[in-house]
C-alpha atoms as a PDB file:
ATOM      1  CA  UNK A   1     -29.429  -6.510 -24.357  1.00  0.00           C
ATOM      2  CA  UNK A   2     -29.342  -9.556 -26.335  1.00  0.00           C
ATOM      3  CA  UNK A   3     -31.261 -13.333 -25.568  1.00  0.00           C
ATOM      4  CA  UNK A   4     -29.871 -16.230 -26.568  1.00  0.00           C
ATOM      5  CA  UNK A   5     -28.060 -14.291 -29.416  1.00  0.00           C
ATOM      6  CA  UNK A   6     -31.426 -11.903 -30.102  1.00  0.00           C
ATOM      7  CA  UNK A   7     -32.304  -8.876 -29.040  1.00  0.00           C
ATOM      8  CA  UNK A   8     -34.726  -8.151 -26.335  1.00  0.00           C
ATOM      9  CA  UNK A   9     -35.859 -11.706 -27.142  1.00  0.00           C
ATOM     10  CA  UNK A  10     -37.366 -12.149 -23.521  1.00  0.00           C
ATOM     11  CA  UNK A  11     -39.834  -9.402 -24.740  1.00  0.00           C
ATOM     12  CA  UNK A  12     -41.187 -10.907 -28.022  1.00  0.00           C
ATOM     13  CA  UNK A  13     -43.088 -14.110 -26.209  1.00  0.00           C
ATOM     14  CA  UNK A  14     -46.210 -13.739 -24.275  1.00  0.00           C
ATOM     15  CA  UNK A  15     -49.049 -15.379 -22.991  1.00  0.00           C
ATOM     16  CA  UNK A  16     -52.683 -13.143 -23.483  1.00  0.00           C
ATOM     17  CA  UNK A  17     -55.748 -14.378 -21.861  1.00  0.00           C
ATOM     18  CA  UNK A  18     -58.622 -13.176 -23.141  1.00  0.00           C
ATOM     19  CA  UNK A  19     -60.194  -9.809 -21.343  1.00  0.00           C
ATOM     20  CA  UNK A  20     -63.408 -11.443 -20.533  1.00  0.00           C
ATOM     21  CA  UNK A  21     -64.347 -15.282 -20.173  1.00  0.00           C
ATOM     22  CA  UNK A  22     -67.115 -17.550 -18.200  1.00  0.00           C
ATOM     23  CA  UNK A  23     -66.961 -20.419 -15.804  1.00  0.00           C
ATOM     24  CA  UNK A  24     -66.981 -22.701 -18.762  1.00  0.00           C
ATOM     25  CA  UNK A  25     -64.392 -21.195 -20.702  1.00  0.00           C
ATOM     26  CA  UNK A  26     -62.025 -19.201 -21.693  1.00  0.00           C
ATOM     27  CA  UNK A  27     -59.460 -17.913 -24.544  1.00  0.00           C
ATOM     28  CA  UNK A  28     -56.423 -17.497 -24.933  1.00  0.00           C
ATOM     29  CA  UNK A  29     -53.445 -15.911 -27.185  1.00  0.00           C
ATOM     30  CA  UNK A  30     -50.145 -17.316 -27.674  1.00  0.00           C
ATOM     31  CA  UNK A  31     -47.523 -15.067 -29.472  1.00  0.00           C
ATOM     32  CA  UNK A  32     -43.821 -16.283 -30.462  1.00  0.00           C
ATOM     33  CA  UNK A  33     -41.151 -14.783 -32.696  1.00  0.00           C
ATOM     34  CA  UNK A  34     -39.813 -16.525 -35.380  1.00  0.00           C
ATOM     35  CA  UNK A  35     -36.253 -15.218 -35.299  1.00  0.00           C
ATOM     36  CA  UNK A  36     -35.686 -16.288 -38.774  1.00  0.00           C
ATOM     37  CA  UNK A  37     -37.627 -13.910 -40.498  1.00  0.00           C
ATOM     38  CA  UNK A  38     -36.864 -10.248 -40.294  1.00  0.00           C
ATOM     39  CA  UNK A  39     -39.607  -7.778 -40.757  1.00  0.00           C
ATOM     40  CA  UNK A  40     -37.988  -4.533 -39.932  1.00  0.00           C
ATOM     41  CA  UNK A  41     -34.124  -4.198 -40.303  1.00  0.00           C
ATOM     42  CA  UNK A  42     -32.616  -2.446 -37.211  1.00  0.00           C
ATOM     43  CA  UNK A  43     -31.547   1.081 -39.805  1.00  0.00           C
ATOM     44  CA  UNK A  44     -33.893   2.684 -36.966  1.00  0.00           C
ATOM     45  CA  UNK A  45     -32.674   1.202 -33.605  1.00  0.00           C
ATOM     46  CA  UNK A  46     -34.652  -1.746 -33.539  1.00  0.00           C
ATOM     47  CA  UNK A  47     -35.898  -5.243 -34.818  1.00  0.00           C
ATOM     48  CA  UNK A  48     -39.038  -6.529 -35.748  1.00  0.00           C
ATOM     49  CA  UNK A  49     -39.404 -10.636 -35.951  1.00  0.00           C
ATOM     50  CA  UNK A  50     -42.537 -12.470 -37.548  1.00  0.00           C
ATOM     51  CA  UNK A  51     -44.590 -13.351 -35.084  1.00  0.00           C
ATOM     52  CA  UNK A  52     -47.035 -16.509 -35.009  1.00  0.00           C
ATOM     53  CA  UNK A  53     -50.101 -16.127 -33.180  1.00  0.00           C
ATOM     54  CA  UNK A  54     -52.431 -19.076 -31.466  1.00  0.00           C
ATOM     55  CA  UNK A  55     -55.566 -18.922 -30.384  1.00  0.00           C
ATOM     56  CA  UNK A  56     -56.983 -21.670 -27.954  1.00  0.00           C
ATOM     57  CA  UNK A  57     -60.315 -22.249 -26.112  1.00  0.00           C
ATOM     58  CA  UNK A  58     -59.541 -23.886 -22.635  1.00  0.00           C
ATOM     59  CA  UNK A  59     -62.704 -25.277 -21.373  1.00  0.00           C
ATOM     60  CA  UNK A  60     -64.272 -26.417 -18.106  1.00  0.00           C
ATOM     61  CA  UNK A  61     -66.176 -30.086 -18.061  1.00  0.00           C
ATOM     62  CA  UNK A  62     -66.045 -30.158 -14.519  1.00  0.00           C
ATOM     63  CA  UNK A  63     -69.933 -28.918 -14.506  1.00  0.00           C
ATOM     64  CA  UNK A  64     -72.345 -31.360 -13.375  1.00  0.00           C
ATOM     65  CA  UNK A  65     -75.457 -30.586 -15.234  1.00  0.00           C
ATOM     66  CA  UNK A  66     -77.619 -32.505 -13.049  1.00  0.00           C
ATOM     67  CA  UNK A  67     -76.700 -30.415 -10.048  1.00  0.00           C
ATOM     68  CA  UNK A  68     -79.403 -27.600  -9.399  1.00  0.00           C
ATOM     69  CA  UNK A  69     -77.150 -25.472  -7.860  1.00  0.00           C
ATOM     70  CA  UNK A  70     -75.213 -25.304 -11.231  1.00  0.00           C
ATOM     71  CA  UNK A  71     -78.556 -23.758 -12.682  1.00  0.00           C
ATOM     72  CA  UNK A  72     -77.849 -20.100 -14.267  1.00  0.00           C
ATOM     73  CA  UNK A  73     -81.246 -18.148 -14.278  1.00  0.00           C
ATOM     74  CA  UNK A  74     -79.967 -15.523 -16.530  1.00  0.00           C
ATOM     75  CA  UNK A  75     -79.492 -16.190 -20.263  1.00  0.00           C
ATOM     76  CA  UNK A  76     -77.474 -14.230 -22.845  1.00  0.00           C
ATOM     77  CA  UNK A  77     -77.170 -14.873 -26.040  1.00  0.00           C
ATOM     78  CA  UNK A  78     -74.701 -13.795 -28.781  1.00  0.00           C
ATOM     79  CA  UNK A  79     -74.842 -14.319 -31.912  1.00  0.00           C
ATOM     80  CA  UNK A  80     -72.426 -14.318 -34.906  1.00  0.00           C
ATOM     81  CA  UNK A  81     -72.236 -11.252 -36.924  1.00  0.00           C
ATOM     82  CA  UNK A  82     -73.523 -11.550 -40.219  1.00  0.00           C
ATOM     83  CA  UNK A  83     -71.408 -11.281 -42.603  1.00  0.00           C
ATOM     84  CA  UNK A  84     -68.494 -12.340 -41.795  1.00  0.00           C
ATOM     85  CA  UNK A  85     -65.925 -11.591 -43.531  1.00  0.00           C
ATOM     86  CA  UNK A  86     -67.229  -8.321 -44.142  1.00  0.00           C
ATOM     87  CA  UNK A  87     -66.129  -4.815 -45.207  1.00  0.00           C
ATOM     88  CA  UNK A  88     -66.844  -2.715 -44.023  1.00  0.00           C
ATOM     89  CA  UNK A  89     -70.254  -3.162 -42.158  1.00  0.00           C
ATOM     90  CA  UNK A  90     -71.185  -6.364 -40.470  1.00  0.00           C
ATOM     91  CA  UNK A  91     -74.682  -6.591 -37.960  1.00  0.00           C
ATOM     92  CA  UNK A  92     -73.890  -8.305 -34.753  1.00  0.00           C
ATOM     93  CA  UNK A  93     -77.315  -9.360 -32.327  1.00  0.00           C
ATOM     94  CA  UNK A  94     -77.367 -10.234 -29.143  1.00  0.00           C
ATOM     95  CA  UNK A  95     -80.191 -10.824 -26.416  1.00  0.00           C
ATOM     96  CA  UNK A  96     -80.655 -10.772 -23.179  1.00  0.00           C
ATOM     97  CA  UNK A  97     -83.513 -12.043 -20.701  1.00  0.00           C
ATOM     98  CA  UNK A  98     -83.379  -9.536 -18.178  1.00  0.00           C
ATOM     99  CA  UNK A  99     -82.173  -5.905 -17.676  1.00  0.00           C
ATOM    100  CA  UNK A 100     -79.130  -4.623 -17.025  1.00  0.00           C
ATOM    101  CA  UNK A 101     -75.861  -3.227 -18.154  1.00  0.00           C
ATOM    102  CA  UNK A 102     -74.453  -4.269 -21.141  1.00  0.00           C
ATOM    103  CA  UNK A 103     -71.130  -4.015 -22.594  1.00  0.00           C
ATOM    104  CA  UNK A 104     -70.446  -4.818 -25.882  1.00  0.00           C
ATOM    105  CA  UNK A 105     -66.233  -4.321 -26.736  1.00  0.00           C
ATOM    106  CA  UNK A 106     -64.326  -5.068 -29.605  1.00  0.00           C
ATOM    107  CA  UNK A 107     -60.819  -6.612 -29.193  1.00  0.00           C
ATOM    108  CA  UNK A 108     -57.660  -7.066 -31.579  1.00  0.00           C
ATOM    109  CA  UNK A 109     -55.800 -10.650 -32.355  1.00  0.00           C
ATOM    110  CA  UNK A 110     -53.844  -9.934 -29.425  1.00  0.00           C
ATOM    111  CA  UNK A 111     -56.499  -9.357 -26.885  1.00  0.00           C
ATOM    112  CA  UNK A 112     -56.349  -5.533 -27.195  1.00  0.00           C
ATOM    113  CA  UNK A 113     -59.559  -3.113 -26.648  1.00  0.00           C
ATOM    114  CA  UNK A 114     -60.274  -1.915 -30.044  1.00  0.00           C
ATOM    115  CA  UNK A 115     -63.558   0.032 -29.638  1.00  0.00           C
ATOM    116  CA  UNK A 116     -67.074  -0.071 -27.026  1.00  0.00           C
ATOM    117  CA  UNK A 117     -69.847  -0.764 -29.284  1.00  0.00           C
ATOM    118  CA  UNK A 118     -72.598  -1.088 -26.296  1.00  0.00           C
ATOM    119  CA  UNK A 119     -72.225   0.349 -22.889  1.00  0.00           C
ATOM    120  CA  UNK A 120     -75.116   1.168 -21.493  1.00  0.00           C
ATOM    121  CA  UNK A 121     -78.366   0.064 -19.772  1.00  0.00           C
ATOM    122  CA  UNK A 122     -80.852  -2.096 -21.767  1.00  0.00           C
ATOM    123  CA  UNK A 123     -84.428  -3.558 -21.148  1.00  0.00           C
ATOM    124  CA  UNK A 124     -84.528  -7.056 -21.573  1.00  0.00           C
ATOM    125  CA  UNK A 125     -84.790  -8.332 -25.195  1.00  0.00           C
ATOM    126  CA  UNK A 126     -83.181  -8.996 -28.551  1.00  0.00           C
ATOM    127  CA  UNK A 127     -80.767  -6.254 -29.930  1.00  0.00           C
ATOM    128  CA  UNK A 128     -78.666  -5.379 -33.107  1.00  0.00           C
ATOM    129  CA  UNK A 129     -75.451  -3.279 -33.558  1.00  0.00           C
ATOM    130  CA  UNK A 130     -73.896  -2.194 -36.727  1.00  0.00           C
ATOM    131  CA  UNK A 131     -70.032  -3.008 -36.379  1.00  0.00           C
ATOM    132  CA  UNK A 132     -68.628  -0.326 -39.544  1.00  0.00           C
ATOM    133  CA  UNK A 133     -64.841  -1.363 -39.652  1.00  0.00           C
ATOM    134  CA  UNK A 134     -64.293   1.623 -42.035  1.00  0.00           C
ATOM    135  CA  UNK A 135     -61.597   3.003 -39.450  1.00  0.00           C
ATOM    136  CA  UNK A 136     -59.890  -0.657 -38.998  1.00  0.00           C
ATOM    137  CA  UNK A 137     -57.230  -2.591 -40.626  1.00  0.00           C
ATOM    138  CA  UNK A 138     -57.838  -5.956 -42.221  1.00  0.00           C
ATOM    139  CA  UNK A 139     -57.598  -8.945 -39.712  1.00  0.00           C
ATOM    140  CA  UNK A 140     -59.458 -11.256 -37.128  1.00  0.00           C
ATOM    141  CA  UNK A 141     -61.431  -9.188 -34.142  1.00  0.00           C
ATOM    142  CA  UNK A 142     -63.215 -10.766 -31.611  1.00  0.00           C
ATOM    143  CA  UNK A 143     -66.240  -9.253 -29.823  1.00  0.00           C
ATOM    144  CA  UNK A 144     -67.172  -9.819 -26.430  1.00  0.00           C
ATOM    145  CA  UNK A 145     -70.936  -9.262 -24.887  1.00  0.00           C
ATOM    146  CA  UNK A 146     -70.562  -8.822 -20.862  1.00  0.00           C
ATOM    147  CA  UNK A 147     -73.708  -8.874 -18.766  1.00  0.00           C
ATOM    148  CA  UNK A 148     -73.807  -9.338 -14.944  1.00  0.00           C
ATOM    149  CA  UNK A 149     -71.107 -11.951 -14.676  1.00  0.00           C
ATOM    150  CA  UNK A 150     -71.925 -13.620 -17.832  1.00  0.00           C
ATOM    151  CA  UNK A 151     -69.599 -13.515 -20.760  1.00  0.00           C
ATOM    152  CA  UNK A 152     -69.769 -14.546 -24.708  1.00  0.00           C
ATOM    153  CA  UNK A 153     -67.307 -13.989 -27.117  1.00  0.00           C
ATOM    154  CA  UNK A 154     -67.316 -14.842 -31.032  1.00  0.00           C
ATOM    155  CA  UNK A 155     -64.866 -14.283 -33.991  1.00  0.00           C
ATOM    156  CA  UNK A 156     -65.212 -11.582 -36.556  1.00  0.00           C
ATOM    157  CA  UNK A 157     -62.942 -11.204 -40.096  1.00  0.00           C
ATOM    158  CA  UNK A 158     -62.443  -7.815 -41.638  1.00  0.00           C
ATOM    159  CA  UNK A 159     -61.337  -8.314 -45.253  1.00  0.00           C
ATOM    160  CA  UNK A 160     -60.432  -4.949 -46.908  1.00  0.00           C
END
């Protein structure tokens, strides 16, 4: 099936939003083909297109700060791994004022899970998790800390 003269074009463009987010924000991934360059010839049944890749924060400044009902108790805090790039290891804290489950997930570029680095129960506190990207390819990860129904997500850079 062919798309405005490529194949399966239809399928190559996509709009990811990110698997977590909070009422303030949230990410998103924007994928399109560049047609122009070829990255796998079609010798095995099928084509492979660059493909550009945009990442956007959309937030909310509808908040009115002054408003006490806008008031979140609960406080989490993430904090950018360190360092970053890194290869392979790279320390990631996070805290968290009250206790609870906590879910700590790796995703790819493209919004995929990668890998659970926290899922569990934890008292409140400050808390540190070794991220070893031995296992990984080279590329940008993000890491999302989920608590209650507040969200964080930062960046991370794997450079092999």
């Amino acid at each position: 099936m062919t798309t405005n003269g490529y194949p399966e074009s239809a399928l190559e463009v996509g709009v990811h939003l990110a698997t977590a987010a909070n009422d303030e924000s949230v990410g998103v991934f924007y994928q399109s083909p560049d047609f122009n360059v070829l990255t796998v010839s079609d010798n095995d049944g099928y084509e492979d297109y660059k493909q550009w890749v945009y990442v956007g924060l959309y937030t909310s400044d509808f908040l009115d700060v002054n408003d006490e009902n806008n008031i979140v108790s609960e406080k989490i805090s993430l904090g950018q791994n360190y360092p970053n790039p890194f290869n392979p290891l790279t320390q990631i804290k996070y805290e968290i004022d009250t206790p609870g489950l906590v879910q700590l997930d790796l995703y790819d570029i493209r919004g995929n899970h990668v890998k659970s680095l926290v899922n569990e129960n934890k008292p409140a506190g400050a808390f540190q998790v070794t991220l070893n990207g031995a296992e990984l390819s080279s590329g940008v990860y993000f890491y999302t800390l989920v608590k209650d129904s507040h969200t964080a997500t930062k960046k991370l850079v794997l450079l092999k």
